[in-house]
C-alpha atoms as a PDB file:
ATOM      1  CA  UNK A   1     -77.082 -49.262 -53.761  1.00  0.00           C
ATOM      2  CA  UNK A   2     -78.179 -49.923 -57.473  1.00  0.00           C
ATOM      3  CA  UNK A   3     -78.447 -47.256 -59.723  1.00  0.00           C
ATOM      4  CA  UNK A   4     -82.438 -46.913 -60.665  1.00  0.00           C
ATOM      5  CA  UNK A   5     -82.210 -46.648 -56.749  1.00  0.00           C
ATOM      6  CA  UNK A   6     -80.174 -43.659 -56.232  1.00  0.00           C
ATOM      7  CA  UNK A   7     -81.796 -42.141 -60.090  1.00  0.00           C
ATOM      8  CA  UNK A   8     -84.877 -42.291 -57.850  1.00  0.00           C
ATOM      9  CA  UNK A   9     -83.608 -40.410 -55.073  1.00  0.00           C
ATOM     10  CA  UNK A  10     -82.149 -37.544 -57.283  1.00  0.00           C
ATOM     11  CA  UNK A  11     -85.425 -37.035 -59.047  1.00  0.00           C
ATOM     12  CA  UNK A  12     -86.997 -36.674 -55.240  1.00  0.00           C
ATOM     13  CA  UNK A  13     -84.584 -34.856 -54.314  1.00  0.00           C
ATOM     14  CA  UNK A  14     -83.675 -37.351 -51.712  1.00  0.00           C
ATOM     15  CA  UNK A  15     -80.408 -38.126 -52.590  1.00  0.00           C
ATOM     16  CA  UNK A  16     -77.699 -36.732 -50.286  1.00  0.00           C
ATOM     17  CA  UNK A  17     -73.547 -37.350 -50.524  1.00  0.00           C
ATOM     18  CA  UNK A  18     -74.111 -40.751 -48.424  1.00  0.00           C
ATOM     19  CA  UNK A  19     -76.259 -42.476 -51.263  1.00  0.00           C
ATOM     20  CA  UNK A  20     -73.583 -41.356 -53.950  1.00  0.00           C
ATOM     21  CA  UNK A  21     -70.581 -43.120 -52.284  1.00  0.00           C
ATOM     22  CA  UNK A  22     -72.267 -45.810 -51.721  1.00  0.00           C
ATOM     23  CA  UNK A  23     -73.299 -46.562 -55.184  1.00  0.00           C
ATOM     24  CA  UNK A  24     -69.699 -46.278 -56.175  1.00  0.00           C
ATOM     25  CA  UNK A  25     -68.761 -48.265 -53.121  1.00  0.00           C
ATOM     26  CA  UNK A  26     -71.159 -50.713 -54.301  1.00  0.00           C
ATOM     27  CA  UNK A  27     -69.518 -50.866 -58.400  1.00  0.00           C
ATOM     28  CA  UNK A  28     -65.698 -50.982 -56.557  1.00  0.00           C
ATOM     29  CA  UNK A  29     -66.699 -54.425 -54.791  1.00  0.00           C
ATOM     30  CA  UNK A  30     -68.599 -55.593 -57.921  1.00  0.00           C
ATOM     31  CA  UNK A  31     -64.590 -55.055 -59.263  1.00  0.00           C
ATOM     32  CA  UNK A  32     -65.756 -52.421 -61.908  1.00  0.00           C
ATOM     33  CA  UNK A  33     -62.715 -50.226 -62.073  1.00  0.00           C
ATOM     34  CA  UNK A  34     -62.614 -46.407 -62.567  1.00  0.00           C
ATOM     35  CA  UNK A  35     -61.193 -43.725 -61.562  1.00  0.00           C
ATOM     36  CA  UNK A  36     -63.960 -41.410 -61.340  1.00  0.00           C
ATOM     37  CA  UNK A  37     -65.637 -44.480 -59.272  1.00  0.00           C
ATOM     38  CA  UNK A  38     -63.155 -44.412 -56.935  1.00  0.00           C
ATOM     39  CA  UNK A  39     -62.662 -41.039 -56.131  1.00  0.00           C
ATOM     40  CA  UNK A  40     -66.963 -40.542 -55.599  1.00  0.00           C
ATOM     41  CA  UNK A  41     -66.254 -43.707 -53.196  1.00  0.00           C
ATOM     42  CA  UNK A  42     -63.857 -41.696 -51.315  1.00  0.00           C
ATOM     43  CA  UNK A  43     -65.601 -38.859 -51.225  1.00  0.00           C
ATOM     44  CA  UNK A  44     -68.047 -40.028 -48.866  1.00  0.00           C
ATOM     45  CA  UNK A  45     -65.023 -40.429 -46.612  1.00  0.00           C
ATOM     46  CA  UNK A  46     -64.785 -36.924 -46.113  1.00  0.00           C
ATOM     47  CA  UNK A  47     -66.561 -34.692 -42.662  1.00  0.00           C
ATOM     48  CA  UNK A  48     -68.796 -32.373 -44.806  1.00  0.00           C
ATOM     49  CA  UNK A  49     -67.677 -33.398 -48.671  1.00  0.00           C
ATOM     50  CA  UNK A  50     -68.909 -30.749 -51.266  1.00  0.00           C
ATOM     51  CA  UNK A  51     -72.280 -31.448 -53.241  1.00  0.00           C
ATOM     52  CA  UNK A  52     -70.626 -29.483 -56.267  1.00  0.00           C
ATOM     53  CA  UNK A  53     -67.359 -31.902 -56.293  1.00  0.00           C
ATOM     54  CA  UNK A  54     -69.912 -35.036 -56.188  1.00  0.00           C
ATOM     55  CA  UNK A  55     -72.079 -33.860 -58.625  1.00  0.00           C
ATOM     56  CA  UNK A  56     -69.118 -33.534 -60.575  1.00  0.00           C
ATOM     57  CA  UNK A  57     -67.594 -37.166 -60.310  1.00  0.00           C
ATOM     58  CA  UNK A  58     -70.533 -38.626 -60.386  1.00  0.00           C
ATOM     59  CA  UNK A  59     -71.357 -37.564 -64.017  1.00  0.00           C
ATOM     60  CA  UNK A  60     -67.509 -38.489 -65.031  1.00  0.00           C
ATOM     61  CA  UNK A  61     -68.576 -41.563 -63.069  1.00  0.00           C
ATOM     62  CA  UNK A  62     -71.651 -42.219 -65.543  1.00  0.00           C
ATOM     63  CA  UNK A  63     -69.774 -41.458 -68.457  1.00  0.00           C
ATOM     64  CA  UNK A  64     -66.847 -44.288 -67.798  1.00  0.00           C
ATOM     65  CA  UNK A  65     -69.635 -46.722 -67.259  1.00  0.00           C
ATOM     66  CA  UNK A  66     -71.525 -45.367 -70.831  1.00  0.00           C
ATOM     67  CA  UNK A  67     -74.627 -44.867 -68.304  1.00  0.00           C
ATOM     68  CA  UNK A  68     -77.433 -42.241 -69.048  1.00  0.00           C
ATOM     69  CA  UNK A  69     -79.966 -41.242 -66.328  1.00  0.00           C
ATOM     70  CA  UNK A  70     -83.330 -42.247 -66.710  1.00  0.00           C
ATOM     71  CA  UNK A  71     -86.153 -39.213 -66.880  1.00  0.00           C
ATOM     72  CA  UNK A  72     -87.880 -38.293 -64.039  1.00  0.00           C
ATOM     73  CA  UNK A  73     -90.620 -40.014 -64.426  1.00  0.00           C
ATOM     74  CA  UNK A  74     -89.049 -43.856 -64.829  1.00  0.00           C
ATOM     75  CA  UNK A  75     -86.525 -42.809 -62.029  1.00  0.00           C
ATOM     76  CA  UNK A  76     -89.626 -42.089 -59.855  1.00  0.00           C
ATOM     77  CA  UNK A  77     -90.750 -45.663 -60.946  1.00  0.00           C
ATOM     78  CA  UNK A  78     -87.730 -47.647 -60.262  1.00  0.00           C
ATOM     79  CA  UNK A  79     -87.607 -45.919 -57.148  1.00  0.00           C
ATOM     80  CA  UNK A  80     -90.712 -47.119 -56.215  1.00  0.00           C
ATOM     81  CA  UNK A  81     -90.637 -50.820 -57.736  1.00  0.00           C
ATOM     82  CA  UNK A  82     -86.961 -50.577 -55.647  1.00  0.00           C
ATOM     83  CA  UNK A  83     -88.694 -48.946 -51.977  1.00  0.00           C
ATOM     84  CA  UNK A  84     -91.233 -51.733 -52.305  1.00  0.00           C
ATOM     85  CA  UNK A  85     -88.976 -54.867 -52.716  1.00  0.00           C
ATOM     86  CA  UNK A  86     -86.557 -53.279 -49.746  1.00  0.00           C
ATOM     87  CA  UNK A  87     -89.547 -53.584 -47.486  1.00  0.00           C
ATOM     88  CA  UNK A  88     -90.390 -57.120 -48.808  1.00  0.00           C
ATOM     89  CA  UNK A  89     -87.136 -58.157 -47.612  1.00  0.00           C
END
């Protein structure tokens, strides 16, 4: 999953545990190392993981990779630009 992807899904409110470890799935087998990446991939390993504890990594997760979440309002646009090329393909 690419970023502006899952940005779009927070700012719906769309975005559950799933999306999260697969983004950082996603950066581990594009070889992008960190820690913080890791352990949100792992996360979605887990039965019922906790929202707080991915909110958390996630956000350490950003920081390693110097990445800032778009507003709303362009999250809500790459979401859409993103939903629309998916169904292209």
């Amino acid at each position: 999953m690419k970023f502006e992807h899952l940005a779009g899904k927070r700012a719906l409110g769309i975005a559950y545990s799933k999306d999260y470890a697969d983004w950082a799935e996603s950066l581990l087998h594009e070889d992008i190392e960190s820690e913080n990446v890791a352990i949100l991939a792992s996360i979605g390993l887990e039965r019922n993981p906790d929202s707080e504890e991915i909110e958390v990594y996630f956000k350490k997760s950003l920081t390693d990779l110097n990445l800032v979440l778009p507003s709303e309002v362009i999250s809500l646009a790459f979401y859409r630009q993103s939903s629309f090329v998916i169904k292209l393909y």
